[in-house]
ModelCIF file with pLDDT and N, C-alpha, C, O atoms, coordinates in Angstrom:
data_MODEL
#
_entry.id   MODEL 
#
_entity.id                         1 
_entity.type                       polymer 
_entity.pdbx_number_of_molecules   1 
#
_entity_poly.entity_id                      1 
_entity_poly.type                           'polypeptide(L)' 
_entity_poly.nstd_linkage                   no 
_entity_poly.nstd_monomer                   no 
_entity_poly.pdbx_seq_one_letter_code       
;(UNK)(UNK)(UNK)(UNK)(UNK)(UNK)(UNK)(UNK)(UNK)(UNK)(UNK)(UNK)(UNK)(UNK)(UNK)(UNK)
(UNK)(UNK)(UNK)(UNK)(UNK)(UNK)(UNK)(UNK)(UNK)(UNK)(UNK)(UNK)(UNK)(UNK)(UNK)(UNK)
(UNK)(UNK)(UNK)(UNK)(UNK)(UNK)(UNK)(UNK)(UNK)(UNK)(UNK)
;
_entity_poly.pdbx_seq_one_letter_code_can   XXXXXXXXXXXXXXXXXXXXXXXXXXXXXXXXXXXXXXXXXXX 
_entity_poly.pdbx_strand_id                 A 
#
loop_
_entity_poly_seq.entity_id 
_entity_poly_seq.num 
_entity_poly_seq.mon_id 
_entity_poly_seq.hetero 
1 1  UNK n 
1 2  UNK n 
1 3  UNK n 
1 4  UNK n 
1 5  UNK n 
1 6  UNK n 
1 7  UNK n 
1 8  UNK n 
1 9  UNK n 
1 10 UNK n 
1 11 UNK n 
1 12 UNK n 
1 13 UNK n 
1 14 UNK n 
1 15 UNK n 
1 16 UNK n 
1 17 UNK n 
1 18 UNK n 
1 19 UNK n 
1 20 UNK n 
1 21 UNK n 
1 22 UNK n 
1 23 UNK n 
1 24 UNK n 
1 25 UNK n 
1 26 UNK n 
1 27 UNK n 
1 28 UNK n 
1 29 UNK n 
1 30 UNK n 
1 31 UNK n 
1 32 UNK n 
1 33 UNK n 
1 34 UNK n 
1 35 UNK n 
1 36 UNK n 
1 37 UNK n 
1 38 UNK n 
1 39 UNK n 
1 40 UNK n 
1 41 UNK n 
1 42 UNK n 
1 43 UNK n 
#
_struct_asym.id          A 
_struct_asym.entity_id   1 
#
loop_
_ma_qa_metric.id 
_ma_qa_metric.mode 
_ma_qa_metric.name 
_ma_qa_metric.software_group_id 
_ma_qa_metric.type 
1 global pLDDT . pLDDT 
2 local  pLDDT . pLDDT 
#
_ma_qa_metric_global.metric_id      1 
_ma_qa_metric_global.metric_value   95.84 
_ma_qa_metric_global.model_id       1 
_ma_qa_metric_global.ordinal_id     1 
#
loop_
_ma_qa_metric_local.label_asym_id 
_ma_qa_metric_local.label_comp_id 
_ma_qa_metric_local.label_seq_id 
_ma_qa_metric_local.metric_id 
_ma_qa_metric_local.metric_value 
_ma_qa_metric_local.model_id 
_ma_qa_metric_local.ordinal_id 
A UNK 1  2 98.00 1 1  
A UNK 2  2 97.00 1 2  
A UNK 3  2 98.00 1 3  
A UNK 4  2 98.00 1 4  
A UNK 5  2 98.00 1 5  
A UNK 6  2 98.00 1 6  
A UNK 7  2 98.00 1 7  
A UNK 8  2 98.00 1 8  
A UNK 9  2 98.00 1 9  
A UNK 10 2 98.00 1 10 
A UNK 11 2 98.00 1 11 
A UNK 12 2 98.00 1 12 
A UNK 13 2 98.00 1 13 
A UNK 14 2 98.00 1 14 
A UNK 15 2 98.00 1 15 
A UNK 16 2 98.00 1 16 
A UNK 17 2 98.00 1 17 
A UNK 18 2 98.00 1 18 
A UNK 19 2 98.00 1 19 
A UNK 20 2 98.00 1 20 
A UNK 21 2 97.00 1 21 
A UNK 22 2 97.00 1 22 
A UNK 23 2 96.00 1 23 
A UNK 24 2 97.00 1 24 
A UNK 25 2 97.00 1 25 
A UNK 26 2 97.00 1 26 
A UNK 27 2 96.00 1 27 
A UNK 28 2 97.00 1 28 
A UNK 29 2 98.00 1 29 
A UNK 30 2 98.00 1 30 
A UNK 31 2 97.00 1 31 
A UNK 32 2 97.00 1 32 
A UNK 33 2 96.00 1 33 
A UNK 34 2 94.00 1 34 
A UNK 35 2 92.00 1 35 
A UNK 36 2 93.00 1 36 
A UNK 37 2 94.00 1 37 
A UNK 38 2 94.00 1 38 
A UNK 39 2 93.00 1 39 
A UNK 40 2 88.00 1 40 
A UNK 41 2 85.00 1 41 
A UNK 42 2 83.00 1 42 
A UNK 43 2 86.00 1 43 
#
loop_
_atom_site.group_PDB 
_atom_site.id 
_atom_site.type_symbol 
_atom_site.label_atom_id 
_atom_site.label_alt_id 
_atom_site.label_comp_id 
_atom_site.label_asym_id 
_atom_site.label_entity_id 
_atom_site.label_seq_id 
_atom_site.pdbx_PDB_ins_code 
_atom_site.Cartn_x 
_atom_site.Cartn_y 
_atom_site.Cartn_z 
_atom_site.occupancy 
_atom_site.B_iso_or_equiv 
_atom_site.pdbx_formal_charge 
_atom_site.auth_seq_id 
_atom_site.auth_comp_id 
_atom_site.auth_asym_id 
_atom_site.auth_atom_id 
_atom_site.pdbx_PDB_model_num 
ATOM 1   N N  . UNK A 1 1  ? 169.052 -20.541 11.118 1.00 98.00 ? 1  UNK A N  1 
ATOM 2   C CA . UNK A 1 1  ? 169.096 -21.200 9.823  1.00 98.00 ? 1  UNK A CA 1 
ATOM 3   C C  . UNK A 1 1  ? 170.540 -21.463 9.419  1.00 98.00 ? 1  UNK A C  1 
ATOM 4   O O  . UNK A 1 1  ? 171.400 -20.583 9.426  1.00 98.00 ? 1  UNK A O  1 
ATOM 5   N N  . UNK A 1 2  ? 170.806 -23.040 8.980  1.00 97.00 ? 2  UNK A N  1 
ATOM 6   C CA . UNK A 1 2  ? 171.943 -22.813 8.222  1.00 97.00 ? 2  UNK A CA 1 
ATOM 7   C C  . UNK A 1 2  ? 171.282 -22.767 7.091  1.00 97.00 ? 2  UNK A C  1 
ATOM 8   O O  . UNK A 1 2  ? 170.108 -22.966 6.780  1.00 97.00 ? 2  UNK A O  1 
ATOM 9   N N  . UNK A 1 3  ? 172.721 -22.319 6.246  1.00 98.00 ? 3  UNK A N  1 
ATOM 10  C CA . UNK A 1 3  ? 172.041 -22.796 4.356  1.00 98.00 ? 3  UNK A CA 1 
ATOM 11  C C  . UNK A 1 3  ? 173.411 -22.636 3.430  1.00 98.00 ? 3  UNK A C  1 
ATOM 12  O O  . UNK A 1 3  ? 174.524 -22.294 3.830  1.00 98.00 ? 3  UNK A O  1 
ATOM 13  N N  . UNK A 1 4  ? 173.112 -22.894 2.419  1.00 98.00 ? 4  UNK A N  1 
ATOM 14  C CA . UNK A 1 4  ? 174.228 -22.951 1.571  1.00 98.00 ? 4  UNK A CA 1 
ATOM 15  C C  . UNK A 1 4  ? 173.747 -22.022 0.348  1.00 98.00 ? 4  UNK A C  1 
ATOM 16  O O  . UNK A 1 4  ? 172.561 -21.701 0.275  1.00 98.00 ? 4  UNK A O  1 
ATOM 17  N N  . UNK A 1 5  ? 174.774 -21.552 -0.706 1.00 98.00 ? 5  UNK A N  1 
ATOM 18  C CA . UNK A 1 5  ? 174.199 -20.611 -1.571 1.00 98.00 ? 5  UNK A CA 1 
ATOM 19  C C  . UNK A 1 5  ? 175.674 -19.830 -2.600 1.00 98.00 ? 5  UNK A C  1 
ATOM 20  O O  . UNK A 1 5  ? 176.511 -18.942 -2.437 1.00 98.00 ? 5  UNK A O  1 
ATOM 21  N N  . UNK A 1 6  ? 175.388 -20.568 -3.384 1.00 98.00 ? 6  UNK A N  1 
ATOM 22  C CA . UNK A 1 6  ? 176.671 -20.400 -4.779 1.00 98.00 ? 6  UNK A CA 1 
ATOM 23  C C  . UNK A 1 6  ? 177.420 -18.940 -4.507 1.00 98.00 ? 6  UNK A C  1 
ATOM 24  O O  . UNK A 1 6  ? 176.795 -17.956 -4.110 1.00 98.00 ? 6  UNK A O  1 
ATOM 25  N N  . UNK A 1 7  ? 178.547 -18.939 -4.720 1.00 98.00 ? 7  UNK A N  1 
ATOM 26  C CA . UNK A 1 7  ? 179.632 -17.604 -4.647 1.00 98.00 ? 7  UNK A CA 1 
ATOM 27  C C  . UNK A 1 7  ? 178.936 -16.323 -4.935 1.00 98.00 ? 7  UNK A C  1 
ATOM 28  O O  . UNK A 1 7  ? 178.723 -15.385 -4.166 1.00 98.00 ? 7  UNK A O  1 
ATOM 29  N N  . UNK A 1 8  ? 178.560 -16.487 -6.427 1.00 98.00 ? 8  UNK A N  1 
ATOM 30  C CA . UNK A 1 8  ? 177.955 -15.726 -6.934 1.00 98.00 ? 8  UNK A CA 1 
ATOM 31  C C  . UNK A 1 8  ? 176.821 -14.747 -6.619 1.00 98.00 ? 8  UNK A C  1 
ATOM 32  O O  . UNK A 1 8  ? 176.456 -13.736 -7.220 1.00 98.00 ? 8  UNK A O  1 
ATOM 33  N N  . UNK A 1 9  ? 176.338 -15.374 -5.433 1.00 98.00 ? 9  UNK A N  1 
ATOM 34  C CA . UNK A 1 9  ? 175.048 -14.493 -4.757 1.00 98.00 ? 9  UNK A CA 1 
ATOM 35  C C  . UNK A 1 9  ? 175.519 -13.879 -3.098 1.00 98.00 ? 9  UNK A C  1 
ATOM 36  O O  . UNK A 1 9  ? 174.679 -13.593 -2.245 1.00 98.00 ? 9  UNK A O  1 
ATOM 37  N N  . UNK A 1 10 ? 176.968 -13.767 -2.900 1.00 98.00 ? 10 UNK A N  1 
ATOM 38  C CA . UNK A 1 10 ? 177.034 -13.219 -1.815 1.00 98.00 ? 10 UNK A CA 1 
ATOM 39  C C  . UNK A 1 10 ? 176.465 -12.232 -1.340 1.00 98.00 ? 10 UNK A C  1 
ATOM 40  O O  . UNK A 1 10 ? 175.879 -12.194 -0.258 1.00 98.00 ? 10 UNK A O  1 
ATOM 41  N N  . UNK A 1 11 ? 176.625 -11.173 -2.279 1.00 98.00 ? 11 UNK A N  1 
ATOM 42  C CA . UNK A 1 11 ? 175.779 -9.776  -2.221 1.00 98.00 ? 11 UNK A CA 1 
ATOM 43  C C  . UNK A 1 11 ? 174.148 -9.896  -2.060 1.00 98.00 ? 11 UNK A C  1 
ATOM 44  O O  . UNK A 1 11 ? 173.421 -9.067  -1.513 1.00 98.00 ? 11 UNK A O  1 
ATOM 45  N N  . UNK A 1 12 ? 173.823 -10.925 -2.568 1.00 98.00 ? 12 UNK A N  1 
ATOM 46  C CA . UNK A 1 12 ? 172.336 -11.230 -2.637 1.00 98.00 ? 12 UNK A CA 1 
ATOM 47  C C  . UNK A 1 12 ? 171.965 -11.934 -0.642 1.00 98.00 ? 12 UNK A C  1 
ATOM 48  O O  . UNK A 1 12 ? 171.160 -11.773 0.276  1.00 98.00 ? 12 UNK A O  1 
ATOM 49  N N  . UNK A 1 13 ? 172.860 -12.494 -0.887 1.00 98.00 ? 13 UNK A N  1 
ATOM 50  C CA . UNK A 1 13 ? 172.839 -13.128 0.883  1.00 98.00 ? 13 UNK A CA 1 
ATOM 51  C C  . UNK A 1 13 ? 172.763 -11.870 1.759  1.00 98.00 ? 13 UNK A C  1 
ATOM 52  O O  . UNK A 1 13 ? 172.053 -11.721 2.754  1.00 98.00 ? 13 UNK A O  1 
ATOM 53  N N  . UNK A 1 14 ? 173.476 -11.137 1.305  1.00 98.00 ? 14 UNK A N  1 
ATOM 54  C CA . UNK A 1 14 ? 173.719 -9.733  2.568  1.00 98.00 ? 14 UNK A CA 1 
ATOM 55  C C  . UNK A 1 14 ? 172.830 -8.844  2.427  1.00 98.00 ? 14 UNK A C  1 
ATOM 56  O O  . UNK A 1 14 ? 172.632 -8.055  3.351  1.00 98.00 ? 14 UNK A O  1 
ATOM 57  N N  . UNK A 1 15 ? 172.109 -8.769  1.267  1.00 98.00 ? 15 UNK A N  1 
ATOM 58  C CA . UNK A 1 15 ? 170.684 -7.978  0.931  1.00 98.00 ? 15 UNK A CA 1 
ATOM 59  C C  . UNK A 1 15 ? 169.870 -8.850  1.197  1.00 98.00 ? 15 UNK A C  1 
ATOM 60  O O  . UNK A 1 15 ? 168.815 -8.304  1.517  1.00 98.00 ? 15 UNK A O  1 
ATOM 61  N N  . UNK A 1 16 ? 169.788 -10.074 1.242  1.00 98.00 ? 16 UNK A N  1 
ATOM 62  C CA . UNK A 1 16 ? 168.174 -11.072 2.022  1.00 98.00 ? 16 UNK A CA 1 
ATOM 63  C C  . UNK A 1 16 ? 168.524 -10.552 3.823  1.00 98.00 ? 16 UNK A C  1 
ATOM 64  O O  . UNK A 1 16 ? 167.567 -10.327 4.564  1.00 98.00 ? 16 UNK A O  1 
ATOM 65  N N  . UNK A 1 17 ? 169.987 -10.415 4.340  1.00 98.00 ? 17 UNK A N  1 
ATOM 66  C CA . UNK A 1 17 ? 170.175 -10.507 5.682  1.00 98.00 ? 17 UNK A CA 1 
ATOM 67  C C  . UNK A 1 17 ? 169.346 -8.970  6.041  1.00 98.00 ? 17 UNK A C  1 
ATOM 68  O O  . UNK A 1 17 ? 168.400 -8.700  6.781  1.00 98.00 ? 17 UNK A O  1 
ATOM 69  N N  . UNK A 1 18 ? 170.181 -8.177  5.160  1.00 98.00 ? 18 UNK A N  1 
ATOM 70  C CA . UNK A 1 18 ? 169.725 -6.707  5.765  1.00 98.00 ? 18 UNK A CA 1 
ATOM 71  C C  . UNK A 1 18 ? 168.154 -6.550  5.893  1.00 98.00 ? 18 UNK A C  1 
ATOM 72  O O  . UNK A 1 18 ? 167.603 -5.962  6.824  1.00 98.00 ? 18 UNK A O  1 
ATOM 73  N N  . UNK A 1 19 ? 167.273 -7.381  4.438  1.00 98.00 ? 19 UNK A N  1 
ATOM 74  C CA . UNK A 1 19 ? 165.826 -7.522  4.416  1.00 98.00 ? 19 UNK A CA 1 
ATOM 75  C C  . UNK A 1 19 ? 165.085 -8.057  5.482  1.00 98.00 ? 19 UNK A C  1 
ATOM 76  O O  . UNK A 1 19 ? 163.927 -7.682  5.665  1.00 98.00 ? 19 UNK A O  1 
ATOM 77  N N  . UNK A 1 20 ? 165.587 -8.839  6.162  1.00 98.00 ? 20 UNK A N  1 
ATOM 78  C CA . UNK A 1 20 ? 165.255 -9.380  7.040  1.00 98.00 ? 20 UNK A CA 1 
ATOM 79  C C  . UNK A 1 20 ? 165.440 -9.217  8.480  1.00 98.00 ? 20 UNK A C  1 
ATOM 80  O O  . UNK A 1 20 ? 164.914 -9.942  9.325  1.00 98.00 ? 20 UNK A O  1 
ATOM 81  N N  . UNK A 1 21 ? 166.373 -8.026  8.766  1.00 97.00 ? 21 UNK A N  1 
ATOM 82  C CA . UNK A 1 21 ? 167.219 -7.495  9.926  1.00 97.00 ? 21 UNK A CA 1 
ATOM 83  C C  . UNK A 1 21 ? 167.827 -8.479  10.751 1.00 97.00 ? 21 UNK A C  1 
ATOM 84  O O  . UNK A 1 21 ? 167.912 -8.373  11.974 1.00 97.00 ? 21 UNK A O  1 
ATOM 85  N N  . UNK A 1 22 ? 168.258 -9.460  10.067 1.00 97.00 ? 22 UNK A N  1 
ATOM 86  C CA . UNK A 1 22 ? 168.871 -10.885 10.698 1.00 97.00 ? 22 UNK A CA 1 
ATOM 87  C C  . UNK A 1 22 ? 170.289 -11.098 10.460 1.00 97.00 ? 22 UNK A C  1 
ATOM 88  O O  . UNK A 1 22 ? 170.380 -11.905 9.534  1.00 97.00 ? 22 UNK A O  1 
ATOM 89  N N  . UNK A 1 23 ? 171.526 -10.716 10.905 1.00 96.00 ? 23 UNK A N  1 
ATOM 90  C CA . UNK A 1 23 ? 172.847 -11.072 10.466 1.00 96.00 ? 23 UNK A CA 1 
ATOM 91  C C  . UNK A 1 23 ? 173.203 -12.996 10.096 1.00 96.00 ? 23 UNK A C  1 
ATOM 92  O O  . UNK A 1 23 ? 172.917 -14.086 10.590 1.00 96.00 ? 23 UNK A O  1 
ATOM 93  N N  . UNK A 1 24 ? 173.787 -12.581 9.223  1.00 97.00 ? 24 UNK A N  1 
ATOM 94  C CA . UNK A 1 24 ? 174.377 -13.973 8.869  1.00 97.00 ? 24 UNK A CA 1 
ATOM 95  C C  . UNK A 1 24 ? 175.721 -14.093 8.870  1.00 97.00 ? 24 UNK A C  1 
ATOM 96  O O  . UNK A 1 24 ? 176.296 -13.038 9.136  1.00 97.00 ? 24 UNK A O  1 
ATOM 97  N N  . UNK A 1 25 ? 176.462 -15.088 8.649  1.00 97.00 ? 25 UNK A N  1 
ATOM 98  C CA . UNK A 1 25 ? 177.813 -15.465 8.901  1.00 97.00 ? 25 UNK A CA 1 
ATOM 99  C C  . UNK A 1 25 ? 178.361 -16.706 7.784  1.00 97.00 ? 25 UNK A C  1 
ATOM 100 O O  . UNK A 1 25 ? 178.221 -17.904 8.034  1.00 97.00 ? 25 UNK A O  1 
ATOM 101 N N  . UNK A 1 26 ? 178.760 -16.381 7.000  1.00 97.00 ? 26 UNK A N  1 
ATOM 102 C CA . UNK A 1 26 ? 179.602 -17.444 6.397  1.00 97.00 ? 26 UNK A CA 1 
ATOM 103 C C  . UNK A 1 26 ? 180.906 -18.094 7.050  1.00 97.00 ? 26 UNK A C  1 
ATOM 104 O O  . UNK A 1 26 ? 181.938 -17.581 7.483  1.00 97.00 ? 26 UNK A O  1 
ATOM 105 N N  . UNK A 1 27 ? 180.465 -19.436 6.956  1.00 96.00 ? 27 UNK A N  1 
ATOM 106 C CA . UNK A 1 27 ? 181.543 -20.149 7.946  1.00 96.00 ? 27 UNK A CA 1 
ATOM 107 C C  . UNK A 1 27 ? 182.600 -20.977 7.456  1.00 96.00 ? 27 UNK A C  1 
ATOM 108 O O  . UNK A 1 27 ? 183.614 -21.403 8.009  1.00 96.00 ? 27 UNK A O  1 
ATOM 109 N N  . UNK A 1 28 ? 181.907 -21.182 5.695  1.00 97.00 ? 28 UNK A N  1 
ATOM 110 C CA . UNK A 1 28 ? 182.543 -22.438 4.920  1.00 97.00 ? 28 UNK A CA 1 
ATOM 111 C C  . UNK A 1 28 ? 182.314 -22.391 4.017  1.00 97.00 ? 28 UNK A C  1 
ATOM 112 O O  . UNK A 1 28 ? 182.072 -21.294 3.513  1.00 97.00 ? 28 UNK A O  1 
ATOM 113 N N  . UNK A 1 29 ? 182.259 -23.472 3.336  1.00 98.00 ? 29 UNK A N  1 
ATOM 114 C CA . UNK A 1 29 ? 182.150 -23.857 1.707  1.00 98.00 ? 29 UNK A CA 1 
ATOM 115 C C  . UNK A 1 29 ? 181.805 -25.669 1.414  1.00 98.00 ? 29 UNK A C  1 
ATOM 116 O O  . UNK A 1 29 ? 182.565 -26.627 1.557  1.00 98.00 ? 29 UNK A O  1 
ATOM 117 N N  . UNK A 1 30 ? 180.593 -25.631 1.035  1.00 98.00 ? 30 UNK A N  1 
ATOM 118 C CA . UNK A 1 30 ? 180.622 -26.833 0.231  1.00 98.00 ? 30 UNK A CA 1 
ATOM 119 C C  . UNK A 1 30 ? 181.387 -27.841 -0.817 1.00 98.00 ? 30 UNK A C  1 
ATOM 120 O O  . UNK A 1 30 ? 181.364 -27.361 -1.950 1.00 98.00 ? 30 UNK A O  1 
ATOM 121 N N  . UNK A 1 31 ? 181.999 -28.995 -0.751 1.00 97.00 ? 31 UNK A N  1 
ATOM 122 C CA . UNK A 1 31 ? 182.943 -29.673 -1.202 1.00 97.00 ? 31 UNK A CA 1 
ATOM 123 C C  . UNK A 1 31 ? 182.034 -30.757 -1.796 1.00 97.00 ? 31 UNK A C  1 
ATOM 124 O O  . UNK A 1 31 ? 180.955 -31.091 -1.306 1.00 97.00 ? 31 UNK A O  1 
ATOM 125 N N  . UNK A 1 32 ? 182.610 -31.295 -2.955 1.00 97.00 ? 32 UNK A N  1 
ATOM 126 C CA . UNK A 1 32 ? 182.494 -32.340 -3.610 1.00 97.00 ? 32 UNK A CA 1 
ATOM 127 C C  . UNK A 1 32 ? 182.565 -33.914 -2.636 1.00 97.00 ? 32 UNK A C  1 
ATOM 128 O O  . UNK A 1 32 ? 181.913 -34.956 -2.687 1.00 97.00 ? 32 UNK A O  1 
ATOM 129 N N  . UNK A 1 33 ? 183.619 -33.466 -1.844 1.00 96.00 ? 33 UNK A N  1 
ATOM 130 C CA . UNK A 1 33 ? 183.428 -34.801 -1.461 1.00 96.00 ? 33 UNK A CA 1 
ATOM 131 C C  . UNK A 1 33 ? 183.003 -34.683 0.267  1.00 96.00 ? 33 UNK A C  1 
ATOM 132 O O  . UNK A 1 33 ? 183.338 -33.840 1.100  1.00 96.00 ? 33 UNK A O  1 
ATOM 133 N N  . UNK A 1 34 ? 181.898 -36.226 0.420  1.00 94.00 ? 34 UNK A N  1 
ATOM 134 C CA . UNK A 1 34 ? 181.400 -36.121 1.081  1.00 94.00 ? 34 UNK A CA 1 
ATOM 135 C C  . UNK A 1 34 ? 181.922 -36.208 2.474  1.00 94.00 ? 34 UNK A C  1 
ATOM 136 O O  . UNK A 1 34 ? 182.981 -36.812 2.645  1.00 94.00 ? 34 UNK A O  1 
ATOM 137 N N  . UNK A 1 35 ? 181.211 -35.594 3.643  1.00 92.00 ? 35 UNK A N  1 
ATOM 138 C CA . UNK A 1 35 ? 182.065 -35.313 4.897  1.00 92.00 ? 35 UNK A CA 1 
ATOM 139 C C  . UNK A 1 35 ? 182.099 -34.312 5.294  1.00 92.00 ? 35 UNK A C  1 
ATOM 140 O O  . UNK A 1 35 ? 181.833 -33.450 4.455  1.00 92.00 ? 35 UNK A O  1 
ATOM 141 N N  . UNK A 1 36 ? 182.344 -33.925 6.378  1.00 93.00 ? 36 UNK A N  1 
ATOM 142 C CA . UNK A 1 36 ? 182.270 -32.804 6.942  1.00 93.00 ? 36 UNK A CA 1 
ATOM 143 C C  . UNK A 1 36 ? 183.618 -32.435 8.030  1.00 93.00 ? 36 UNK A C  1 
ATOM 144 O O  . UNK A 1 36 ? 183.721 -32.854 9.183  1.00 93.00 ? 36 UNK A O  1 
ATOM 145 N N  . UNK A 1 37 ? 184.474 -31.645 7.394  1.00 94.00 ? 37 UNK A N  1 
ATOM 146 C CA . UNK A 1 37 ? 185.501 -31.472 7.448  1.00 94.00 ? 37 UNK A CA 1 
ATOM 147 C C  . UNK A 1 37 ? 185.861 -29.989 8.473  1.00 94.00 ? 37 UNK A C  1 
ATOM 148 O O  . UNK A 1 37 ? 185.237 -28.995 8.102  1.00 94.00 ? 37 UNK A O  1 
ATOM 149 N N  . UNK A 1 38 ? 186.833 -29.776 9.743  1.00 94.00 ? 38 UNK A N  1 
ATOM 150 C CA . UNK A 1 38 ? 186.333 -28.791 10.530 1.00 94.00 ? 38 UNK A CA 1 
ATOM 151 C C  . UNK A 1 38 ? 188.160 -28.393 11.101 1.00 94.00 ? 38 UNK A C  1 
ATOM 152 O O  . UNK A 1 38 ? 188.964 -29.097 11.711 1.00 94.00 ? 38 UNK A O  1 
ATOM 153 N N  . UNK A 1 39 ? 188.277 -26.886 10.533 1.00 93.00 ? 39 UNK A N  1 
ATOM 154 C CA . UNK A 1 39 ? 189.399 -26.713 10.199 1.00 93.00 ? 39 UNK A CA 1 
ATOM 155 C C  . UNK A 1 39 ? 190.030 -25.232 11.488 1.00 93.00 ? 39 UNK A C  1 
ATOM 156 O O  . UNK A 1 39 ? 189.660 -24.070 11.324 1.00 93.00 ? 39 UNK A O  1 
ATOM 157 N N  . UNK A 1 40 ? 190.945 -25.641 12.611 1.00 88.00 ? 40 UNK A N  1 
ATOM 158 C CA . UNK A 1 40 ? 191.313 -24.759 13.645 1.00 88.00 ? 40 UNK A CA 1 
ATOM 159 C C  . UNK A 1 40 ? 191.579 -22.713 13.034 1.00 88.00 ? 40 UNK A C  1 
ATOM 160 O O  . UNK A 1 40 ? 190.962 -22.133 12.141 1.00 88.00 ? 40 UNK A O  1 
ATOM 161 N N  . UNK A 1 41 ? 192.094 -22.453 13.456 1.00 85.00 ? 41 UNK A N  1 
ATOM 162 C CA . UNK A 1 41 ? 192.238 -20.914 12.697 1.00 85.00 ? 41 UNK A CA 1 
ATOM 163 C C  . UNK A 1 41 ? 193.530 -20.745 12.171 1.00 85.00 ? 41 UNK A C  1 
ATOM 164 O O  . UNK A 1 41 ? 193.878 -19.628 11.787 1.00 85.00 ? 41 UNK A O  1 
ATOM 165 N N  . UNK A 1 42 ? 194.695 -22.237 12.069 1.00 83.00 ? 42 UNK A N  1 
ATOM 166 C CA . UNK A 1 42 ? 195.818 -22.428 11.579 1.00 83.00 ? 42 UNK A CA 1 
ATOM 167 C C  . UNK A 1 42 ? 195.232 -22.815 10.479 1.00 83.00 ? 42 UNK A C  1 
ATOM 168 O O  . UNK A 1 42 ? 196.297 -23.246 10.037 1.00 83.00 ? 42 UNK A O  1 
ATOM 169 N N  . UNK A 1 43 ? 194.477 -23.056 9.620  1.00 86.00 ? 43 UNK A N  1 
ATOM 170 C CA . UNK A 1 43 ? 193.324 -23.900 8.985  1.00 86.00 ? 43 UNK A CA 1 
ATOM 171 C C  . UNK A 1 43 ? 194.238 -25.721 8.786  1.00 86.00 ? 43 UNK A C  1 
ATOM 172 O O  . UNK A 1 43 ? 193.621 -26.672 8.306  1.00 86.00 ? 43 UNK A O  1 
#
């Protein structure tokens, strides 16, 4: 699954992961503007 899911519920993300015994990974962040933008580890 990807998915997206407001700042505010990180903790809630890591308690659906643990509920589910499924690790997840935040990779990014949603932007206003459209595109999909893909940034090296220099960012």
């Amino acid at each position: 699954l990807a998915f997206s899911a407001p700042v505010s519920a990180r903790q809630a993300v890591q308690a659906a992961a643990r509920q589910a015994a499924t690790p997840v990974t935040r990779i990014g962040c949603i932007d206003a503007e459209p595109g999909l933008r893909l940034l090296d580890a220099d960012g």
